[in-house]
Protein backbone atom coordinates (compact mmCIF):
# COMPACT_ATOMS: atom_id res chain seq x y z
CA UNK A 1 0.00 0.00 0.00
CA UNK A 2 1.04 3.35 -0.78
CA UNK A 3 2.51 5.53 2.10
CA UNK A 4 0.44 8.80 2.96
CA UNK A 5 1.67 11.59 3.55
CA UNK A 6 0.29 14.71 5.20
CA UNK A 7 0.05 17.00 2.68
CA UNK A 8 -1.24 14.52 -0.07
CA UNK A 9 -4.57 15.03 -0.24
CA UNK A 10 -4.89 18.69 -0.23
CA UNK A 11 -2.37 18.73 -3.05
CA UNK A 12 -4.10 16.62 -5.19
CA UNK A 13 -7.28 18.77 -4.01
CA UNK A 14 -5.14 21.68 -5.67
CA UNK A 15 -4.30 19.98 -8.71
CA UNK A 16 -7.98 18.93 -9.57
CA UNK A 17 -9.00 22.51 -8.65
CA UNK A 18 -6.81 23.54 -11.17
CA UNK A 19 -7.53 21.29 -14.21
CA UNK A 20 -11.38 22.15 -13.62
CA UNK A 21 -10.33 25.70 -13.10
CA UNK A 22 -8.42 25.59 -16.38
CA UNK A 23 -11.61 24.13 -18.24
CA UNK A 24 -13.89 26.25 -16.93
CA UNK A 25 -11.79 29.79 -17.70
CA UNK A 26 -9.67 28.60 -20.22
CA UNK A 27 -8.51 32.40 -21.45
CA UNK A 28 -7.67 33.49 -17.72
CA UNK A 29 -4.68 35.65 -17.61
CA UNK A 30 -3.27 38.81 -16.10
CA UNK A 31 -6.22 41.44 -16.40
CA UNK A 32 -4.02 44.06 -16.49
CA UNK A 33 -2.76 45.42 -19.90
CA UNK A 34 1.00 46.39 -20.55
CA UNK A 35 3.36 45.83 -22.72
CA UNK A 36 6.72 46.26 -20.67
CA UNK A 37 7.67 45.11 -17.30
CA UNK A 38 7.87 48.59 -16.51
CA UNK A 39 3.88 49.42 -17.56
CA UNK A 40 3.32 45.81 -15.59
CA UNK A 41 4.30 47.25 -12.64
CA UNK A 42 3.38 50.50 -12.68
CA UNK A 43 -0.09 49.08 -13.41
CA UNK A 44 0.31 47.03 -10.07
CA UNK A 45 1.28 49.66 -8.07
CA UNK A 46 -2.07 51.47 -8.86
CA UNK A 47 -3.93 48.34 -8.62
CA UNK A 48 -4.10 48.29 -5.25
CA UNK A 49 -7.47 49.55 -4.03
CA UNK A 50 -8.70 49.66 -7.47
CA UNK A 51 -10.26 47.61 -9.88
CA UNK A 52 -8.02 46.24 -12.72
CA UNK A 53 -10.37 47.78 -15.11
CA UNK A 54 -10.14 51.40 -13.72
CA UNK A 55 -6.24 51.10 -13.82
CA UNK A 56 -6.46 49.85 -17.51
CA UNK A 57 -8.67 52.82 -18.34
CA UNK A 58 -6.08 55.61 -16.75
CA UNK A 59 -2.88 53.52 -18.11
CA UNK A 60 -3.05 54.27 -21.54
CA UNK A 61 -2.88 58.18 -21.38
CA UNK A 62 -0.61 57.88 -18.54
CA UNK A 63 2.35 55.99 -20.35
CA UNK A 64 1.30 58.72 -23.32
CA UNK A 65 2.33 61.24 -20.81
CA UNK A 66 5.22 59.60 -19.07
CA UNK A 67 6.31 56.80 -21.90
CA UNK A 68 9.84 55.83 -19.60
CA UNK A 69 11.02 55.17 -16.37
CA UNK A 70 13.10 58.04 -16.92
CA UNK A 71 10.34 60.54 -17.82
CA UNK A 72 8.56 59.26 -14.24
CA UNK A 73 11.50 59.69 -12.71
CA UNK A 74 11.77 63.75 -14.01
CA UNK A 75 8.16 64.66 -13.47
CA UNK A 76 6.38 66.71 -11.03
CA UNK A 77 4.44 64.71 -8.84
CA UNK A 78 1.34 67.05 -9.20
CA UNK A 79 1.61 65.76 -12.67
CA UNK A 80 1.73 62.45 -11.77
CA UNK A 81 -0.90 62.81 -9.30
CA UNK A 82 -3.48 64.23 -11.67
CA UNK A 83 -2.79 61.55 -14.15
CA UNK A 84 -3.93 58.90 -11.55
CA UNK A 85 -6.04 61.01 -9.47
CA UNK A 86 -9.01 57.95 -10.26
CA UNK A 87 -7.14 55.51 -8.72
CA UNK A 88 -7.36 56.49 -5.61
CA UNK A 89 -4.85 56.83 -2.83
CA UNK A 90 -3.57 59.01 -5.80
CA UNK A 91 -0.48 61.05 -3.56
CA UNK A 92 0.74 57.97 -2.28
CA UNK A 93 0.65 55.86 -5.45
CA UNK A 94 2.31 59.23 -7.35
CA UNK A 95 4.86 58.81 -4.89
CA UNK A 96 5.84 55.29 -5.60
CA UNK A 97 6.04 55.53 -8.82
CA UNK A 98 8.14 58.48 -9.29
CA UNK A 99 10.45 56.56 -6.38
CA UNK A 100 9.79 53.40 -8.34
CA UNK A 101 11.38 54.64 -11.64
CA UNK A 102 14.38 56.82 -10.01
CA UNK A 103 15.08 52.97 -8.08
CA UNK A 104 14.92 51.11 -11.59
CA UNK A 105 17.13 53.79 -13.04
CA UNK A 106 20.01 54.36 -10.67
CA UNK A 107 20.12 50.78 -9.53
CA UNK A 108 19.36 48.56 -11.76
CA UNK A 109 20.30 50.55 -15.41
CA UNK A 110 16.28 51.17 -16.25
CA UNK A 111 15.32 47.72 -16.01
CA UNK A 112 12.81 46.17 -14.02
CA UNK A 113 14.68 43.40 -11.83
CA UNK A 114 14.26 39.95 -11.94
CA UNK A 115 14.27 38.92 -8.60
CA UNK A 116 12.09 38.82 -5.34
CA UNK A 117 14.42 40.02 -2.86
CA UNK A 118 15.00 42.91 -5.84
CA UNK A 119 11.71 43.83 -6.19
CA UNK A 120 10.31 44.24 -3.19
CA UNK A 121 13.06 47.05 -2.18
CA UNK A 122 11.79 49.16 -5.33
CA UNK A 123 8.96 51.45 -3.63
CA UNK A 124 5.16 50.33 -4.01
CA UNK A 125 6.50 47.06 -5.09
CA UNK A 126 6.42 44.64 -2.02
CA UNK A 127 6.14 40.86 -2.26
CA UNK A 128 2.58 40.64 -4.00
CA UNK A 129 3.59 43.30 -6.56
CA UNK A 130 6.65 41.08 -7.23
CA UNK A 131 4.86 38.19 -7.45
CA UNK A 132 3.00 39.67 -10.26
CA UNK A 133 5.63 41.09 -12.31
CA UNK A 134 8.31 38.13 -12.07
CA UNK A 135 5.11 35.77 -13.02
CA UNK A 136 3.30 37.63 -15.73
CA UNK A 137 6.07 39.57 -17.41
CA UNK A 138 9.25 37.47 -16.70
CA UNK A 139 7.85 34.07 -16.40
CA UNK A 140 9.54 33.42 -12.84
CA UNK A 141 7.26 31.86 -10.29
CA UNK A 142 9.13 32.73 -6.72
CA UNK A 143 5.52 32.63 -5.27
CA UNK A 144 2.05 33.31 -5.67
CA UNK A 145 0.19 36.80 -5.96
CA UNK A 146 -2.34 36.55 -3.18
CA UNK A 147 -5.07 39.56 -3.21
CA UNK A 148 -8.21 39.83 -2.34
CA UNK A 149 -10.02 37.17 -4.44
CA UNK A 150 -6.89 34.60 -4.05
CA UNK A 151 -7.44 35.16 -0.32
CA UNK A 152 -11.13 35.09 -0.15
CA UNK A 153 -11.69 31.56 -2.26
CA UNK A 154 -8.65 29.64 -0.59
CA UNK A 155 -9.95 30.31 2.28
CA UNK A 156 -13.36 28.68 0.97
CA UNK A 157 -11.51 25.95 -0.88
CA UNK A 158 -9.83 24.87 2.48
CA UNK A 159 -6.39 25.45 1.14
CA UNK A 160 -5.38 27.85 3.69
CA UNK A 161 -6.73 29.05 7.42
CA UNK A 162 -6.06 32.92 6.77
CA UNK A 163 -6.72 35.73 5.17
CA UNK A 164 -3.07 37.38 6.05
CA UNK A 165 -1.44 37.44 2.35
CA UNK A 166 2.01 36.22 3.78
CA UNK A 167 0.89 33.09 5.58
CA UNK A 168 -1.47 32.20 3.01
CA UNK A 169 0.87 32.21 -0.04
CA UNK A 170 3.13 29.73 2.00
CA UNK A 171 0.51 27.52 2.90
CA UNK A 172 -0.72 27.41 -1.00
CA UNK A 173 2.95 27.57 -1.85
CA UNK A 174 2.89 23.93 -0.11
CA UNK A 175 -0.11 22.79 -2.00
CA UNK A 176 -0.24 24.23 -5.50
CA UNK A 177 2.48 23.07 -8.01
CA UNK A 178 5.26 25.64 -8.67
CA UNK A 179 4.44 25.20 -12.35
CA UNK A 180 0.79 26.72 -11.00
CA UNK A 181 1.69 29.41 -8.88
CA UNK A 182 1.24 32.19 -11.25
CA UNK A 183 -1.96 31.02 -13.16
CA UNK A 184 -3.47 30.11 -9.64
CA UNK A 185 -4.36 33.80 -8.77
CA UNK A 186 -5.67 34.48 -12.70
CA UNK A 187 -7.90 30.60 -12.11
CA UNK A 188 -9.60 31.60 -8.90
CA UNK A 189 -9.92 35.18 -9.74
CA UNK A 190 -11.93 34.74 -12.34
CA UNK A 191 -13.66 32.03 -10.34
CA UNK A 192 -14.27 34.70 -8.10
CA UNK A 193 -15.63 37.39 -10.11
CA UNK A 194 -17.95 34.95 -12.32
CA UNK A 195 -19.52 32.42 -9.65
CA UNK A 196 -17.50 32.54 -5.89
CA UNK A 197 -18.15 36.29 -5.73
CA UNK A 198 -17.13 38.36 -2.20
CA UNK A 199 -21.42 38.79 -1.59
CA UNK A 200 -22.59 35.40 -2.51
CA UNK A 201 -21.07 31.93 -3.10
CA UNK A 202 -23.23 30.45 -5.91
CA UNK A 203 -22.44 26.81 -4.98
CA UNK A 204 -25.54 25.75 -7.43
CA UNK A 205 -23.38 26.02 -10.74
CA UNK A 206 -19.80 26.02 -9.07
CA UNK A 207 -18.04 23.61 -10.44
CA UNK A 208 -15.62 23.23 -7.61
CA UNK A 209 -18.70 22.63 -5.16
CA UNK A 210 -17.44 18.42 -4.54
CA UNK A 211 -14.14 19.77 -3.33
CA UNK A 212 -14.99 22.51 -1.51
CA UNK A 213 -15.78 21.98 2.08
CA UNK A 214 -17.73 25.30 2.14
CA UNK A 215 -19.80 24.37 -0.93
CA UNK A 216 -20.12 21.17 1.78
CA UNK A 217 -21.30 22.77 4.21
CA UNK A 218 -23.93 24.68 1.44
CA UNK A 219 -24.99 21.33 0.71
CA UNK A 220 -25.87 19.89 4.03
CA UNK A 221 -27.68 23.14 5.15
CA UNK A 222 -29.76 23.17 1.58
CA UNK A 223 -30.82 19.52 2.63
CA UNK A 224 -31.83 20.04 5.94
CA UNK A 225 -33.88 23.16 5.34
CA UNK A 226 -35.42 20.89 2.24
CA UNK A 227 -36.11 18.09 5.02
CA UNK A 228 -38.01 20.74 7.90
CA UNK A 229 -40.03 22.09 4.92
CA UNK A 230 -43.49 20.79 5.79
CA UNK A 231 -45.32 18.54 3.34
């Protein structure tokens, strides 16, 4: 007989959460548009707090206005400010990217680095910004990118105990393939927005719903209200 181990069964939980996943969205990707690791994660920075189609609507214009790192790095944050003013958080965001593109110019020769420890010492950029950008624009997985949705629906899946990003990217870190770890967060976000949204969990046409132990849980309560129903 095979041997067991501890972590078996919620890693092959993972994996067939991910070949349904892949079925069921089989165009999910990064939302946000860019062509550049730079535009990639200046488009992170102002993600946060925002929705990725609001960023995609002010990015455009914005890289008109400030095409380079090096014309962030020269312009007056007012500037900068009222280019992202819709963001919100608009004076803190200006202020990590203007510190963002003077970092990636006078330390690493106006290129976006390539590693974790790297990226999360350029400013706005900590470890879920880098998780983004080494996945989606470099093709590195160091980790996984764990916001709001990711949080919400491994928490629902079972995969993790916590909502804190930090502990909850090492506990899926121990579950999800590294091959994975980058289209995880673009699987179960659109998962998210489409069926397992933040309001409701529509367990009736999830297809996860016989490996989730909250769709479970959905389950069991459905069939006992069904069974005091009177007749």
């Amino acid at each position: 007989m095979a041997r067991v181990t501890r972590t078996s069964a919620p890693t092959a939980r993972a994996r067939a959460i991910i070949r349904r996943l892949r079925l069921e969205y089989p165009d999910a990707g990064c939302s946000l548009t860019f062509r550049s690791p730079w535009e990639l994660l200046v488009a992170t920075i102002l993600s946060a707090q925002c929705t990725d189609e609001r960023v995609n609507a002010v990015t455009p214009p914005l890289f008109e206005r400030f095409p380079t790192p090096e014309a962030f790095a020269g312009a007056d944050l007012a500037d900068v400010e009222e280019a992202i003013h819709s963001t919100g958080f608009f004076r803190n965001k200006a202020k990590s990217l203007v510190g963002a593109a003077r970092c990636v110019l006078h330390e690493h020769g106006g290129e976006v680095p390539r590693t974790m420890a790297q990226l999360k010492l350029v400013p706005g950029a900590g470890r879920k910004t880098a998780n983004v950008v080494l996945g989606n624009a470099f093709g590195i997985a160091e980790g996984i990118a764990v916001d709001t949705h990711a949080s919400r629906l491994s928490l629902r899946l079972g995969l993790t105990d916590t909502v804190e990003p930090v502990k909850a990217e090492r506990q899926l870190m121990a579950v999800v393939p590294r091959r994975d770890w980058t289209d995880w967060t673009h699987l179960v976000i659109a998962h998210g927005r489409a069926v397992c949204t933040s309001r409701t969990a529509f367990c009736e046409r999830c297809v996860l719903v016989d490996l989730c132990p909250t769709g479970a849980q959905e389950r069991q309560r459905s069939a006992r209200t069904a069974r005091a129903r009177p007749r």
